[in-house]
C-alpha atoms as a PDB file:
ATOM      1  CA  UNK A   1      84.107  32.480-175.656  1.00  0.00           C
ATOM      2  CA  UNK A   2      85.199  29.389-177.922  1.00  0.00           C
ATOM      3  CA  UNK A   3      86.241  26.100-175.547  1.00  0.00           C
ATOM      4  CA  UNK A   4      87.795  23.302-176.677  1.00  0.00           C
ATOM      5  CA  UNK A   5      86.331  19.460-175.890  1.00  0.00           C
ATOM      6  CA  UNK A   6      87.895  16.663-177.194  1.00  0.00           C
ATOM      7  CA  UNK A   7      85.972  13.167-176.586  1.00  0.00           C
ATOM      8  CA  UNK A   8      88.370  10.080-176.698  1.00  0.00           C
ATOM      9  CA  UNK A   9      86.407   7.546-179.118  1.00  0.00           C
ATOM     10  CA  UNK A  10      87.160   3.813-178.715  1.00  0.00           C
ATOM     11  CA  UNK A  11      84.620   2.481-181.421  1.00  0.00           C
ATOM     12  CA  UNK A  12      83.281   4.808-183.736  1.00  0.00           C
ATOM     13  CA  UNK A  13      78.954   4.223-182.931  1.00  0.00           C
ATOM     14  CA  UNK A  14      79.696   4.991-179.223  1.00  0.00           C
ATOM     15  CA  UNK A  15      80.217   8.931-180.121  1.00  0.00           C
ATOM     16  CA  UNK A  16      78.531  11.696-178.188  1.00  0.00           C
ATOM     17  CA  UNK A  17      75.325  11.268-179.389  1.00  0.00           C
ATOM     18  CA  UNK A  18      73.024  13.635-177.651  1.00  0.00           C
ATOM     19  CA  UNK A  19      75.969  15.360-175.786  1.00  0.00           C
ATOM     20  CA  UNK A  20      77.028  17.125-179.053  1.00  0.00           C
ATOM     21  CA  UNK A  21      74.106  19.324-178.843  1.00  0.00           C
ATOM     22  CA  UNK A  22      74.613  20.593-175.439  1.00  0.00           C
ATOM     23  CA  UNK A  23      78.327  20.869-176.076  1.00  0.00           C
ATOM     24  CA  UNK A  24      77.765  23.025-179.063  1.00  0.00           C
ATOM     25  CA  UNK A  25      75.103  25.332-177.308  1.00  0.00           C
ATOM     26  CA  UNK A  26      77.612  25.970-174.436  1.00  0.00           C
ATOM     27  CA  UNK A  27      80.416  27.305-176.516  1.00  0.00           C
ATOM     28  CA  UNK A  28      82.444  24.279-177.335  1.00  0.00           C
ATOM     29  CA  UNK A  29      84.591  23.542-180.481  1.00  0.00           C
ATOM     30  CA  UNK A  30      84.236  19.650-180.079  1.00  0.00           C
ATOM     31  CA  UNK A  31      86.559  16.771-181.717  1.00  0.00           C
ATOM     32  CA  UNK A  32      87.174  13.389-181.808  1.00  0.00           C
ATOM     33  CA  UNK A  33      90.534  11.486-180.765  1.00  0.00           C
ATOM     34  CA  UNK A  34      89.561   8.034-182.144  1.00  0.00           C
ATOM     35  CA  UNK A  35      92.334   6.493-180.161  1.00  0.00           C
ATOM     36  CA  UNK A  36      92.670   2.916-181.721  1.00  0.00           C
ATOM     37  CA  UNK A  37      93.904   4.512-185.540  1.00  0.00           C
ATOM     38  CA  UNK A  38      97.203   6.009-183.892  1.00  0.00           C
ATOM     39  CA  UNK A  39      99.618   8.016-181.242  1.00  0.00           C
ATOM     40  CA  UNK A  40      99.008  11.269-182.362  1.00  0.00           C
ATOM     41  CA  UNK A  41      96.733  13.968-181.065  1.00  0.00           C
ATOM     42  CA  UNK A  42      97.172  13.406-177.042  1.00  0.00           C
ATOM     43  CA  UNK A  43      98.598  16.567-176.743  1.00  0.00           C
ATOM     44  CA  UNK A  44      94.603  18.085-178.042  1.00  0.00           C
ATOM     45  CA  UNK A  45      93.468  16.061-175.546  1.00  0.00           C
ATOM     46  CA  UNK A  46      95.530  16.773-172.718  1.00  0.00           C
ATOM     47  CA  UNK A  47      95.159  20.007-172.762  1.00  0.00           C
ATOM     48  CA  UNK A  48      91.298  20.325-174.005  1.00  0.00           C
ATOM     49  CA  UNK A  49      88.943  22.926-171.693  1.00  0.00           C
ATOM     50  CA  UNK A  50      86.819  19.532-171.465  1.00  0.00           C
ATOM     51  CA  UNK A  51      87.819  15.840-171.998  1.00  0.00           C
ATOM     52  CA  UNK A  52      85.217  13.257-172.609  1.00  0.00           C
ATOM     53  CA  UNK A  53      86.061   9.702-172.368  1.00  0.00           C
ATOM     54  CA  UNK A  54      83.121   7.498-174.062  1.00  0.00           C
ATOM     55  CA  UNK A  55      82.441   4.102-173.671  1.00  0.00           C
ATOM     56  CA  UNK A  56      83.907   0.754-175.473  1.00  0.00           C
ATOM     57  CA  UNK A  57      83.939  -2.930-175.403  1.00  0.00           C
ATOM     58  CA  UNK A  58      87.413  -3.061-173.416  1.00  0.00           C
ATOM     59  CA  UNK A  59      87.778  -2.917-169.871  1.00  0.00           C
ATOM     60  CA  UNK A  60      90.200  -1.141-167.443  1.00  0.00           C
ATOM     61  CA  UNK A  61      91.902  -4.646-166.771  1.00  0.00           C
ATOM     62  CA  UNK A  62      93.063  -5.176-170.406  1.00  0.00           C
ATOM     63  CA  UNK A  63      95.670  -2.370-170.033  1.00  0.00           C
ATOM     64  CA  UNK A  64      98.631  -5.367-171.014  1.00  0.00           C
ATOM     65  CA  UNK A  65      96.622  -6.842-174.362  1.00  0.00           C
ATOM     66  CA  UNK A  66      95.810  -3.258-175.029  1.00  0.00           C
ATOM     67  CA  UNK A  67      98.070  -0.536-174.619  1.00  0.00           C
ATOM     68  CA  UNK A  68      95.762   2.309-175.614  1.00  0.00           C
ATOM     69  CA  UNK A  69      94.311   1.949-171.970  1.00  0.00           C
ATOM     70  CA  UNK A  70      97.546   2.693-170.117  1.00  0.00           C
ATOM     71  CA  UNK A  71      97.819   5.984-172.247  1.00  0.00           C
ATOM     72  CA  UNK A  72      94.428   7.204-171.111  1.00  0.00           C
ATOM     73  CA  UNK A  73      95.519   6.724-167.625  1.00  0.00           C
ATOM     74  CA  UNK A  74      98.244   8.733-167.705  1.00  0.00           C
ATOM     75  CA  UNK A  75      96.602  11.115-169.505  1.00  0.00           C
ATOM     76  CA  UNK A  76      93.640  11.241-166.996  1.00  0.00           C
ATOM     77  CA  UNK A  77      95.871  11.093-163.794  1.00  0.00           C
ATOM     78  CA  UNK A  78      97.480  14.229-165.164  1.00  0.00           C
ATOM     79  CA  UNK A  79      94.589  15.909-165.945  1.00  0.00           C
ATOM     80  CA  UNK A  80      92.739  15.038-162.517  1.00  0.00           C
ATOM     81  CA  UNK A  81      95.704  16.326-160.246  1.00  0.00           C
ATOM     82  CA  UNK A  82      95.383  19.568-162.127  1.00  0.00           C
ATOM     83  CA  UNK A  83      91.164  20.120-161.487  1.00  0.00           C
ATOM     84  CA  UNK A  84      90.118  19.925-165.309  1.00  0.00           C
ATOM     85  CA  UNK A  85      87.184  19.259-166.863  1.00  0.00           C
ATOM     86  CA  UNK A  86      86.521  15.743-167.091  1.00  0.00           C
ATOM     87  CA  UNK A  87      83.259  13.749-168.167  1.00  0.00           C
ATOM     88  CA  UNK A  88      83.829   9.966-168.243  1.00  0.00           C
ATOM     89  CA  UNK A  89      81.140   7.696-169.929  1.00  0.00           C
ATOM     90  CA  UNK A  90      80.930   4.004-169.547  1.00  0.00           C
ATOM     91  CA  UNK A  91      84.411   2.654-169.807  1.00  0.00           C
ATOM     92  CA  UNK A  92      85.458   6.599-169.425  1.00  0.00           C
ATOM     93  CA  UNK A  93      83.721   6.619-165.589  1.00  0.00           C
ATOM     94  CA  UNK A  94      85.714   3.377-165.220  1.00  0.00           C
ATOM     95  CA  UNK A  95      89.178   4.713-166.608  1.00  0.00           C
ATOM     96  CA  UNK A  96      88.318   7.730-163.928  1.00  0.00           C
ATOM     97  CA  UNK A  97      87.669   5.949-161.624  1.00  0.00           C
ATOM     98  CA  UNK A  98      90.857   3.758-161.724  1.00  0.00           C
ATOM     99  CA  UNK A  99      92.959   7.245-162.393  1.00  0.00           C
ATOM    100  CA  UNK A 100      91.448   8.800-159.009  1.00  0.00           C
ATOM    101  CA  UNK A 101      92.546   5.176-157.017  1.00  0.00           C
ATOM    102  CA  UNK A 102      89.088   3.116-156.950  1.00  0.00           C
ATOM    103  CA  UNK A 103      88.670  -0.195-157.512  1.00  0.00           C
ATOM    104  CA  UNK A 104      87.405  -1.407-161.175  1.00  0.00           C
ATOM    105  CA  UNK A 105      86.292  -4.987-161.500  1.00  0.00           C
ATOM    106  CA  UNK A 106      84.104  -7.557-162.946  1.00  0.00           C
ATOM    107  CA  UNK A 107      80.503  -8.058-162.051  1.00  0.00           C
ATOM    108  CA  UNK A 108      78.225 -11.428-161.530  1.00  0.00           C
ATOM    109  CA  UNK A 109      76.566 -10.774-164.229  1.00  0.00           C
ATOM    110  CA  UNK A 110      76.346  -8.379-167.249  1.00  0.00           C
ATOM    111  CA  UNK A 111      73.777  -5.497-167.193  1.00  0.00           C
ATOM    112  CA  UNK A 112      72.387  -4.388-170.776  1.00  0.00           C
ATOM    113  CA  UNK A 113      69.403  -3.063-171.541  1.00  0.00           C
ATOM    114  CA  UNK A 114      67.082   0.129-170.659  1.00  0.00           C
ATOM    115  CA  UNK A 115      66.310   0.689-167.102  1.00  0.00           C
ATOM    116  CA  UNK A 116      65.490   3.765-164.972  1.00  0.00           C
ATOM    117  CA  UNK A 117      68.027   4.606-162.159  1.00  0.00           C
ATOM    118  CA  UNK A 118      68.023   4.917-158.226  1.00  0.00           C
ATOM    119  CA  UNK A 119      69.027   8.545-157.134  1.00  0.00           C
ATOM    120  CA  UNK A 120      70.849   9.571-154.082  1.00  0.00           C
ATOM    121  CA  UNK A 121      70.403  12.494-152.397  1.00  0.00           C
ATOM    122  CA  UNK A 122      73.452  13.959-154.119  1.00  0.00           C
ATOM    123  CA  UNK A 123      72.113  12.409-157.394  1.00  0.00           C
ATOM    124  CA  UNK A 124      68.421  14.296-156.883  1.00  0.00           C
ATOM    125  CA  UNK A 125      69.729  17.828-156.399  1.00  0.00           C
ATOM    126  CA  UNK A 126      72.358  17.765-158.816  1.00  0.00           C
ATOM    127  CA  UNK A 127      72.377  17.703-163.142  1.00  0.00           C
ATOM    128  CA  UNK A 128      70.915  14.379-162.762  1.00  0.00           C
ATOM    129  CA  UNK A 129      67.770  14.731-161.564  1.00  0.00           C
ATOM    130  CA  UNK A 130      66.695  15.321-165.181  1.00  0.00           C
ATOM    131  CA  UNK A 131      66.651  11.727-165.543  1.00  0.00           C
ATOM    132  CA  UNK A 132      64.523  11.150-162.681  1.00  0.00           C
ATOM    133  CA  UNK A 133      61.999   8.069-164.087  1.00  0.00           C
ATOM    134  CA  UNK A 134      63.841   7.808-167.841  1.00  0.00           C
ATOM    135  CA  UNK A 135      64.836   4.325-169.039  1.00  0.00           C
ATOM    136  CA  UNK A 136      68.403   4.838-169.688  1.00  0.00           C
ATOM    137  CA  UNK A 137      70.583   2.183-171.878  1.00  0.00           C
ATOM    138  CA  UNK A 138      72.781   0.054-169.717  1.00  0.00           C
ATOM    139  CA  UNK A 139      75.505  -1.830-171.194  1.00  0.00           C
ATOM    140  CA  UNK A 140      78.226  -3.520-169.320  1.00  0.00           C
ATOM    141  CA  UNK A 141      79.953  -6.127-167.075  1.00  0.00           C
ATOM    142  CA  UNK A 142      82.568  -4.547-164.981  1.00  0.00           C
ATOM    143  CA  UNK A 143      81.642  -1.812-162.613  1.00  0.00           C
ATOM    144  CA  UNK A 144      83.632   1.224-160.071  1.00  0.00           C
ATOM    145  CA  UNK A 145      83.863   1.382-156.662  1.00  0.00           C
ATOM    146  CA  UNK A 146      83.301   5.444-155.540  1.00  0.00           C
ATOM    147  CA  UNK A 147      86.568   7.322-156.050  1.00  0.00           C
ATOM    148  CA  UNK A 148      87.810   8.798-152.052  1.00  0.00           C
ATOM    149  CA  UNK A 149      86.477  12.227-151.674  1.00  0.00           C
ATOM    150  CA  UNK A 150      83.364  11.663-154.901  1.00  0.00           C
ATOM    151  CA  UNK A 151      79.707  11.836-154.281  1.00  0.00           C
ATOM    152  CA  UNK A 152      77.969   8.952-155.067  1.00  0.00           C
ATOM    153  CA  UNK A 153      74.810   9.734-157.585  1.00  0.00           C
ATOM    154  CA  UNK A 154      72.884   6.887-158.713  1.00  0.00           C
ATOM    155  CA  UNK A 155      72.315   3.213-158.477  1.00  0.00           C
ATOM    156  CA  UNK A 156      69.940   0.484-160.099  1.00  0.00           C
ATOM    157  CA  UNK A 157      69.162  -3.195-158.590  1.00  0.00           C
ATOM    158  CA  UNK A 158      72.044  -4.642-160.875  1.00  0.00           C
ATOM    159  CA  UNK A 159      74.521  -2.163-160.108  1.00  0.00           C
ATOM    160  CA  UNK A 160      74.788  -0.154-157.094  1.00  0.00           C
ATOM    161  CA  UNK A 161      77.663   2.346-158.113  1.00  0.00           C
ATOM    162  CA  UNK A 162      76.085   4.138-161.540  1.00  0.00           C
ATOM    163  CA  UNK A 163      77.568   7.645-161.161  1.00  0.00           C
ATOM    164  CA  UNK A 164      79.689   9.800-159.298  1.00  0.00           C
ATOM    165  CA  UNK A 165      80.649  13.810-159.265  1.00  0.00           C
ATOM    166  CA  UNK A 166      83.958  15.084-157.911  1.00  0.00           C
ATOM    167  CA  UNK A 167      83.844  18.744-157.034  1.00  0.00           C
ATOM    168  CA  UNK A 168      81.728  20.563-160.132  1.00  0.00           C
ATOM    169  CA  UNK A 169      84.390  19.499-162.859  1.00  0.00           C
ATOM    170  CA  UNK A 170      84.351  15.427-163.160  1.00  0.00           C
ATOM    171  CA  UNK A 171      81.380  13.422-163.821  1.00  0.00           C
ATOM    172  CA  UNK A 172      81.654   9.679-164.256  1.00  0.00           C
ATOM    173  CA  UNK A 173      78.497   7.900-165.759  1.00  0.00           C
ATOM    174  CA  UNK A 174      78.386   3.991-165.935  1.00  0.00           C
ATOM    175  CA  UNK A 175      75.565   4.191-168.262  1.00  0.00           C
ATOM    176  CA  UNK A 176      74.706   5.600-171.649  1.00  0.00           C
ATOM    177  CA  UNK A 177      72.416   8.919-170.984  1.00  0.00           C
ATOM    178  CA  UNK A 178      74.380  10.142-174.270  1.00  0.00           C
ATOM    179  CA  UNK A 179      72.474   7.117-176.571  1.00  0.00           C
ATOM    180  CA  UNK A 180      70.041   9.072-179.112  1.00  0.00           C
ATOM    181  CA  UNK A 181      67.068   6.856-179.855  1.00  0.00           C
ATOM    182  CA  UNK A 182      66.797   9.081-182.993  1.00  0.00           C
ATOM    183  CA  UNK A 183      69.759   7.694-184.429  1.00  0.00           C
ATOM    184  CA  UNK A 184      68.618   4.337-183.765  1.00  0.00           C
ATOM    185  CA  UNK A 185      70.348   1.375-181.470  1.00  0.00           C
ATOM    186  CA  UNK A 186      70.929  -0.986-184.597  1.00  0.00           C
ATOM    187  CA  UNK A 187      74.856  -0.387-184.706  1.00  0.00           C
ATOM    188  CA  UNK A 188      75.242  -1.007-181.380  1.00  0.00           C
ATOM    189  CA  UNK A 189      73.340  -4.476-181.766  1.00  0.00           C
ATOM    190  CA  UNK A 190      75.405  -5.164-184.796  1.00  0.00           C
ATOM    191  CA  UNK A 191      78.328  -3.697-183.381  1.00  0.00           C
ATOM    192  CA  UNK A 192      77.932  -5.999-180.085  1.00  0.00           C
ATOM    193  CA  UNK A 193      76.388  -9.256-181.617  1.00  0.00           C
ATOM    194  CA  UNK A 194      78.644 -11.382-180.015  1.00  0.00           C
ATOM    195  CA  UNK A 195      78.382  -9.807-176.257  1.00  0.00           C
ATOM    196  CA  UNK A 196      74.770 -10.027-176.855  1.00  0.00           C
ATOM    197  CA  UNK A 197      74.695 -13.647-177.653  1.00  0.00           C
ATOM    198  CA  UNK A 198      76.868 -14.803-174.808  1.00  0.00           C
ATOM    199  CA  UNK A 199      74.650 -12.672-172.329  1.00  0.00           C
ATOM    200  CA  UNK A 200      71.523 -14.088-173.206  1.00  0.00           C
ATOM    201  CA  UNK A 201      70.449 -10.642-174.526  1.00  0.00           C
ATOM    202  CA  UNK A 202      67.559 -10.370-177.100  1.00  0.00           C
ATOM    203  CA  UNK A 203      68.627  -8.076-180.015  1.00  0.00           C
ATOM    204  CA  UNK A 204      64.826  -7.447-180.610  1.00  0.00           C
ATOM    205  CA  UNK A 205      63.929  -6.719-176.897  1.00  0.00           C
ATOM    206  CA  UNK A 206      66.791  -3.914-177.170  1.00  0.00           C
ATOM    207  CA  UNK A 207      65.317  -2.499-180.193  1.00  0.00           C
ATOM    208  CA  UNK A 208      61.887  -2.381-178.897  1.00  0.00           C
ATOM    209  CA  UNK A 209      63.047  -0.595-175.703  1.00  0.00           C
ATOM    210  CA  UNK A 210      64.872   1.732-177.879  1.00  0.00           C
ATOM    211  CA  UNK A 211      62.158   2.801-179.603  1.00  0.00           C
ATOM    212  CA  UNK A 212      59.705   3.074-176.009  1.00  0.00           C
ATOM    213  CA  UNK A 213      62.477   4.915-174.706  1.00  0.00           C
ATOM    214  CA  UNK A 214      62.102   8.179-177.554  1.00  0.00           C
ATOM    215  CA  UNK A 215      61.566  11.642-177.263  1.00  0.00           C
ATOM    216  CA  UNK A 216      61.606  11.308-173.308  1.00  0.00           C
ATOM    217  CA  UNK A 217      65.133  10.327-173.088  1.00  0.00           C
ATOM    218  CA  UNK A 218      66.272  12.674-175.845  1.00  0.00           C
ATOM    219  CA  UNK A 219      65.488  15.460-173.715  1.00  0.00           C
ATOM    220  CA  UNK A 220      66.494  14.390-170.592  1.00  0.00           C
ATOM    221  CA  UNK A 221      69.872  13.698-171.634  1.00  0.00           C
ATOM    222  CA  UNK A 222      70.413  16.922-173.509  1.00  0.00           C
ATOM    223  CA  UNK A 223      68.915  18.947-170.302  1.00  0.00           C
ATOM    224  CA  UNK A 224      71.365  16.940-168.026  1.00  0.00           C
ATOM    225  CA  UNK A 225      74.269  17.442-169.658  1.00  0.00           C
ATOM    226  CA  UNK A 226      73.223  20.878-170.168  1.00  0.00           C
ATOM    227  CA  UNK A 227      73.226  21.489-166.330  1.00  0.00           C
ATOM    228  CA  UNK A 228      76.034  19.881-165.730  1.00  0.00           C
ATOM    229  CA  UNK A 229      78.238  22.073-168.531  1.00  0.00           C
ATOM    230  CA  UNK A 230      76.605  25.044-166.754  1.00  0.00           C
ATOM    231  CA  UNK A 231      78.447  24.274-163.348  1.00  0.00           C
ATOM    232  CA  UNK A 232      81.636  24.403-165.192  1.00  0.00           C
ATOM    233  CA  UNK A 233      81.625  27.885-165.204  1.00  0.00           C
ATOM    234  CA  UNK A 234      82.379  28.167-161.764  1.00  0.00           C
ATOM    235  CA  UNK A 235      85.031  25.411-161.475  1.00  0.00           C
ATOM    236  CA  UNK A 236      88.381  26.581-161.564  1.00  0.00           C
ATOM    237  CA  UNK A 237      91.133  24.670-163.133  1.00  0.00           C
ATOM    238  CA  UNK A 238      94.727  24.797-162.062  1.00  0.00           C
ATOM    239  CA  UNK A 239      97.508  23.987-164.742  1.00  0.00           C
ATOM    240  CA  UNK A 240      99.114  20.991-166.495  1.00  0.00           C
ATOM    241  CA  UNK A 241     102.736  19.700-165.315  1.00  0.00           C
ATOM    242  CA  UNK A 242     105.133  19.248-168.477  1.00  0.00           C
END
């Protein structure tokens, strides 16, 4: 059977990367909504078998200097009441986070880089455990508090709230387990020069962490998101209002 997944793009290098794989393998007719070109196309996205919300240099704060984040809101709140599929990456973990009532803010300092994670219980016997000792990029400066009723995942010494599952159909990731070292890390340094500069960040050090991170990440990435897609099968989700 032929799904739908629509991923919500805010800048175009932050795409699926690694994800698209999986996605394809499990039956899914993917598609991008880049959402900064227009206001058309929410209705694909609304009503998608499986939204994915990637990452992007604006923050769930800047909803009045940019509009586009109020939209996604709505759209997520709606699609959230009604038990669909929902994978948030990055900013998209924040945006759910904010749509399910948690608390979004700034942190002391700015976390980019590659770094393995901290698993919780819930994190070790779920999809995640596939990244269990993998480097995975980091990259950003606000974080989300645990949505009411979620299962906290993962951690790392910089940030303590790194992902959280609601039920088998949401998934909110603060990192970047979707980053394909194979494609290389260089628009993302070009694409974030000036972040990188004011954080102290070494362009080079991110480069050469890229390249240590390789064929080890590649497949852990693909085989999480491949479990996770698997437990969709048994969620169950109810319909759209309006």
């Amino acid at each position: 059977m032929i799904r739908t997944a629509v991923a919500l793009r805010h800048v175009h290098f932050e795409d699926l990367g690694l994800f698209a794989a999986p996605l394809a393998e499990a039956g899914y007719c993917v598609s991008y909504r880049d959402v900064v070109h227009d206001d058309r196309g929410w209705e694909t996205a609304r009503d998608a078998d499986l939204l994915v919300v990637l990452g992007g240099p604006i923050g769930v704060s800047d909803a009045a200097t940019y509009p586009v984040i109020s939209t996604e809101l709505t759209l997520l709140k709606r699609r959230l009441a009604a038990g669909r599929p929902t994978l948030g990456i990055c900013l998209g973990a924040q945006l759910i986070a904010a749509a399910l009532g948690a608390r979004v803010a700034p942190m002391a300092a700015k976390e980019i880089g590659f770094a393995p994670l901290e698993f919780t219980p819930a994190g070790r016997a779920g999809p995640l455990h596939h990244l269990i000792g993998v480097p995975v990029l980091h990259w950003h400066g606000d974080a989300f508090d645990i949505p009411q009723g979620a299962d906290h995942l993962a951690a790392t010494a910089t940030c303590a709230t790194q992902a959280f599952a609601l039920g088998r159909h949401v998934l909110g990731l603060q990192f970047h387990a979707e980053f394909d070292p194979a494609c290389g890390i260089e628009p993302w340094l070009v694409g974030h020069a000036a972040e990188l500069k004011a954080a102290g960040v070494d362009p080079r050090i991110m480069r050469s962490q890229a390249a240590e991170s390789g064929q080890r990440l590649r497949e852990a990435g693909r085989l999480m998101l491949g479990a996770w897609l698997e437990r969709l099968t048994s969620a169950t989700p109810g319909p759209l209002a309006g």
